[in-house]
N, C-alpha and C. Protein backbone atom coordinates (compact mmCIF):
# COMPACT_ATOMS: atom_id res chain seq x y z
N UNK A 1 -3.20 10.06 9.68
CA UNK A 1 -2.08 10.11 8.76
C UNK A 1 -0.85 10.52 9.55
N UNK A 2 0.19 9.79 9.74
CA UNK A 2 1.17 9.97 10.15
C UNK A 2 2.29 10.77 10.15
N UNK A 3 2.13 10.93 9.08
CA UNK A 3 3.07 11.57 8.52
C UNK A 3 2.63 13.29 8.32
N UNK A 4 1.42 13.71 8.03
CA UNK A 4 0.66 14.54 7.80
C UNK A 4 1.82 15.67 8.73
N UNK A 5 1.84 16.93 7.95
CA UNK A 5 3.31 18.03 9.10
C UNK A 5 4.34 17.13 9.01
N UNK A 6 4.80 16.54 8.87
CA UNK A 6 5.74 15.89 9.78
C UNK A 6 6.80 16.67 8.67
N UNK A 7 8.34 16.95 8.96
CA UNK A 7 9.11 17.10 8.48
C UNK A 7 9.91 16.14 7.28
N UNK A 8 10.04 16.01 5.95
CA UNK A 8 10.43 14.79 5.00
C UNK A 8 11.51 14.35 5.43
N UNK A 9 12.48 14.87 6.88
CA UNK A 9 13.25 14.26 6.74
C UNK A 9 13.41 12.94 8.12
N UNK A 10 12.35 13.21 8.58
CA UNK A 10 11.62 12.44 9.66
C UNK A 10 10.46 11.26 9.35
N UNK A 11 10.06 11.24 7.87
CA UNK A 11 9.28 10.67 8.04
C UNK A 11 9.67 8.71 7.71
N UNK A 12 11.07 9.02 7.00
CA UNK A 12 12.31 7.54 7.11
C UNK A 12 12.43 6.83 8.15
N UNK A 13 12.54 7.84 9.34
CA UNK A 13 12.94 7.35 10.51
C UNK A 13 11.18 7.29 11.29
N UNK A 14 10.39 7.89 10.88
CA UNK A 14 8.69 6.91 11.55
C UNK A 14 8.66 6.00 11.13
N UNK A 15 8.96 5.50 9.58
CA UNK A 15 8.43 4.40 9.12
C UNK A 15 9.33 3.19 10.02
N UNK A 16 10.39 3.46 10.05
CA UNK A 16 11.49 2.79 10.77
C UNK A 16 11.23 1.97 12.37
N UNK A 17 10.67 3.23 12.67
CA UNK A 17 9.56 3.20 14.47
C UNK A 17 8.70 2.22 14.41
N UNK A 18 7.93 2.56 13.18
CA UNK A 18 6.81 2.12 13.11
C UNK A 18 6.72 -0.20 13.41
N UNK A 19 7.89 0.31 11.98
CA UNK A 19 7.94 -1.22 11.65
C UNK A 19 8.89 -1.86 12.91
N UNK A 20 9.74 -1.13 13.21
CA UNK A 20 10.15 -2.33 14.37
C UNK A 20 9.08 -2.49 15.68
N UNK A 21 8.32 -1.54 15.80
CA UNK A 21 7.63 -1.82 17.07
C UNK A 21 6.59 -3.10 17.00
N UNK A 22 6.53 -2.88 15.38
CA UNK A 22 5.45 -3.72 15.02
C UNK A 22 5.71 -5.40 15.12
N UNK A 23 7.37 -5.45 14.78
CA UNK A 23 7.97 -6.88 14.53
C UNK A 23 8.24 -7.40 15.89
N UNK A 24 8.71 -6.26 16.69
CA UNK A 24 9.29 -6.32 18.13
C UNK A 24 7.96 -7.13 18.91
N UNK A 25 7.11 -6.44 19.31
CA UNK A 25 5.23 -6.97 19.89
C UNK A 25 4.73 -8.29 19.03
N UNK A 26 4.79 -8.13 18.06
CA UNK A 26 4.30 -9.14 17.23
C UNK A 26 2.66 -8.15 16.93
N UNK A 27 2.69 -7.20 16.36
CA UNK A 27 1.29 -6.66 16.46
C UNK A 27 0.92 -6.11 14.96
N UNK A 28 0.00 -5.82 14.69
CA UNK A 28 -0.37 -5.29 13.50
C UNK A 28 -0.90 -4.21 13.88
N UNK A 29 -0.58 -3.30 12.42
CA UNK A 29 -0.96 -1.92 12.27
C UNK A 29 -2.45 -1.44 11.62
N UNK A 30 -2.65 -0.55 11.92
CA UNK A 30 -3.42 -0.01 10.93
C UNK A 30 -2.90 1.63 10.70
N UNK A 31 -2.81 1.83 9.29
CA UNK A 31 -2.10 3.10 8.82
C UNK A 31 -2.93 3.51 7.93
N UNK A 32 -3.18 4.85 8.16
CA UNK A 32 -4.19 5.45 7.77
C UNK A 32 -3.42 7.18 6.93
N UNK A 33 -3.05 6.53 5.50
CA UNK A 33 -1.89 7.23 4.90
C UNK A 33 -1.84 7.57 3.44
N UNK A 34 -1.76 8.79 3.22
CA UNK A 34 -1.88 9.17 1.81
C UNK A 34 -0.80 9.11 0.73
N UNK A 35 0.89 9.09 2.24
CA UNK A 35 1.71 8.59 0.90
C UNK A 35 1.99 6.95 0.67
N UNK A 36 1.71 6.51 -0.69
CA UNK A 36 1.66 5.47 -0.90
C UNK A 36 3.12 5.12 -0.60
N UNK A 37 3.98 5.05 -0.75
CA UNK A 37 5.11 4.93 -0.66
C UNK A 37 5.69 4.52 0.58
N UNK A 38 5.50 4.94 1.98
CA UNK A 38 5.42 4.65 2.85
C UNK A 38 4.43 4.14 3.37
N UNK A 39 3.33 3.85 2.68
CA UNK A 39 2.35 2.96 3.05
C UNK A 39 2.84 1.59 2.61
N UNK A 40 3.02 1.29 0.94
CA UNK A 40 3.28 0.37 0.63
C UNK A 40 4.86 -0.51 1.28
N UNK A 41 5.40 0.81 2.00
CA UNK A 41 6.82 0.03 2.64
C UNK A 41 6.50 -0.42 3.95
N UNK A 42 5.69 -0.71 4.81
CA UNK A 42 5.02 -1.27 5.43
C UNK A 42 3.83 -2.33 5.69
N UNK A 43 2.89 -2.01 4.50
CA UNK A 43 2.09 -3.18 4.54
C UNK A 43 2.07 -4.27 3.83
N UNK A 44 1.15 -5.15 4.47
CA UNK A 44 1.48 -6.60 3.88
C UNK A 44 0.12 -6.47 3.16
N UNK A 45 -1.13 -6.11 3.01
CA UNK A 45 -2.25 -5.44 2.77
C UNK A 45 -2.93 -4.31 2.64
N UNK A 46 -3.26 -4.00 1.30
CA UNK A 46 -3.57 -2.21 1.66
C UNK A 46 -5.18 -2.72 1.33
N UNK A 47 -5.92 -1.64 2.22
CA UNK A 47 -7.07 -1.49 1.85
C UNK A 47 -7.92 -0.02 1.28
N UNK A 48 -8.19 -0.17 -0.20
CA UNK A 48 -8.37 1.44 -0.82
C UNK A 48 -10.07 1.17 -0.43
N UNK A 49 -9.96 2.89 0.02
CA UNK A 49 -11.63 3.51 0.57
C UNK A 49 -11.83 4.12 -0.12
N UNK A 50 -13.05 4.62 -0.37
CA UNK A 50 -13.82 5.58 -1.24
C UNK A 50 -15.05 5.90 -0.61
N UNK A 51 -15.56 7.30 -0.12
CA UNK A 51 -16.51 7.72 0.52
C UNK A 51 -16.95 6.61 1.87
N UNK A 52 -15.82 6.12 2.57
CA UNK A 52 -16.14 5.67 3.66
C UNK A 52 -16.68 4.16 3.31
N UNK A 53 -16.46 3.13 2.20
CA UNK A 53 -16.87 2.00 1.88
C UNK A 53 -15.31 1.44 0.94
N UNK A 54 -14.88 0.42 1.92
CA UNK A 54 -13.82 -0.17 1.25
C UNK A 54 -14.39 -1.04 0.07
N UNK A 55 -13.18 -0.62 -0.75
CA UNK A 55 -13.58 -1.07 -2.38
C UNK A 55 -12.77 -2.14 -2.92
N UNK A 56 -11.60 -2.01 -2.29
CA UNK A 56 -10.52 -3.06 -3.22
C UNK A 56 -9.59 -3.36 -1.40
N UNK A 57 -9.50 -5.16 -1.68
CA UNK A 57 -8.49 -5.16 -0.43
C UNK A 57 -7.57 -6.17 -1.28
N UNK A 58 -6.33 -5.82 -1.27
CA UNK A 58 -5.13 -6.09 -1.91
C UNK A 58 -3.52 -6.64 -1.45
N UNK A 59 -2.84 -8.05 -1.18
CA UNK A 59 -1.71 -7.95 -1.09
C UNK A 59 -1.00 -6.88 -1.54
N UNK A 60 -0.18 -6.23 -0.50
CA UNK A 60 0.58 -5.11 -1.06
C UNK A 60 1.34 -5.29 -2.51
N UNK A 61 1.69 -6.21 -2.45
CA UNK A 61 2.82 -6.44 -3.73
C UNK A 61 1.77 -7.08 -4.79
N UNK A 62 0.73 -7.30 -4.72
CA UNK A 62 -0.21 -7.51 -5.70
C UNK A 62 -0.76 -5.77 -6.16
N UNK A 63 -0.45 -4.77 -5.25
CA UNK A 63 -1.16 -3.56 -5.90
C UNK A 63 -1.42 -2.84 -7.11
N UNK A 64 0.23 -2.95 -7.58
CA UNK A 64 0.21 -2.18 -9.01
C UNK A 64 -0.45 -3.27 -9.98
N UNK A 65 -0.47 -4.26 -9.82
CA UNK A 65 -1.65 -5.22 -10.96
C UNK A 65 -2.96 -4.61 -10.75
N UNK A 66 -3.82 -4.73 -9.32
CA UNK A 66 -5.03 -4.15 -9.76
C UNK A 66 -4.97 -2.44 -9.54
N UNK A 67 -4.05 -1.57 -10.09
CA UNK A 67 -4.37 -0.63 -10.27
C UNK A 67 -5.62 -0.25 -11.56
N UNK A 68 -5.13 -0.90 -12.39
CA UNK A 68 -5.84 -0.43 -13.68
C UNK A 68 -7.60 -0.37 -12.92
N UNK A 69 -7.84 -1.54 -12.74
CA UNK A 69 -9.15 -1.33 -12.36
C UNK A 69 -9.80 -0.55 -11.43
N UNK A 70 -9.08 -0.23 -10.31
CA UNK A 70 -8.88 0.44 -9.16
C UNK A 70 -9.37 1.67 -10.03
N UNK A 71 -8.55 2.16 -10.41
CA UNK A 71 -8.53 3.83 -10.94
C UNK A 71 -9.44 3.80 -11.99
N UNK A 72 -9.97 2.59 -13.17
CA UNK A 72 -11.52 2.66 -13.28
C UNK A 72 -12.95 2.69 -12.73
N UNK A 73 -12.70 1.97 -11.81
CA UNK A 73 -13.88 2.22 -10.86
C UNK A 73 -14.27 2.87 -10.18
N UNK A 74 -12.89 3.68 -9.23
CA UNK A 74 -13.03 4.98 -8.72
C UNK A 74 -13.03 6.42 -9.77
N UNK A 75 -12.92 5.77 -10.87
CA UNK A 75 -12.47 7.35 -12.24
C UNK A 75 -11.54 8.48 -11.80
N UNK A 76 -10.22 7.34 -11.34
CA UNK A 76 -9.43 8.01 -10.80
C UNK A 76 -8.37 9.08 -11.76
């Protein structure tokens, strides 16, 4: 988690790092991140885990549609 400590007013300018290094290389990430928010401002795919077994893999901008089920199945 990236962000994890990090100061809130630093963590604008990681995401910032993050994504140009990413566009710059041509490379993909993997982010491993609890705030959604800066998760979702980065990926093109999120993948939600639960006890170490991915459960739901999702276009980012498709997320808030399968929330409902998401948070039924996990009894979130």
């Amino acid at each position: 988690e990236p962000t994890e400590g990090i100061q809130p007013s630093l963590v604008d300018r990681l995401a910032v790092t993050l994504a140009v290094i990413a566009r710059q290389d041509g490379i993909g990430l993997l982010l491993v991140e609890q705030n959604l928010d800066l998760a979702l401002g980065l990926a093109d795919r999120v993948l939600v885990m639960e006890k170490g077994r991915i459960e739901l893999v999702v276009e980012a901008a498709g997320l808030a549609d399968a929330l409902p089920a998401l948070e039924a199945r996990l009894s979130i």
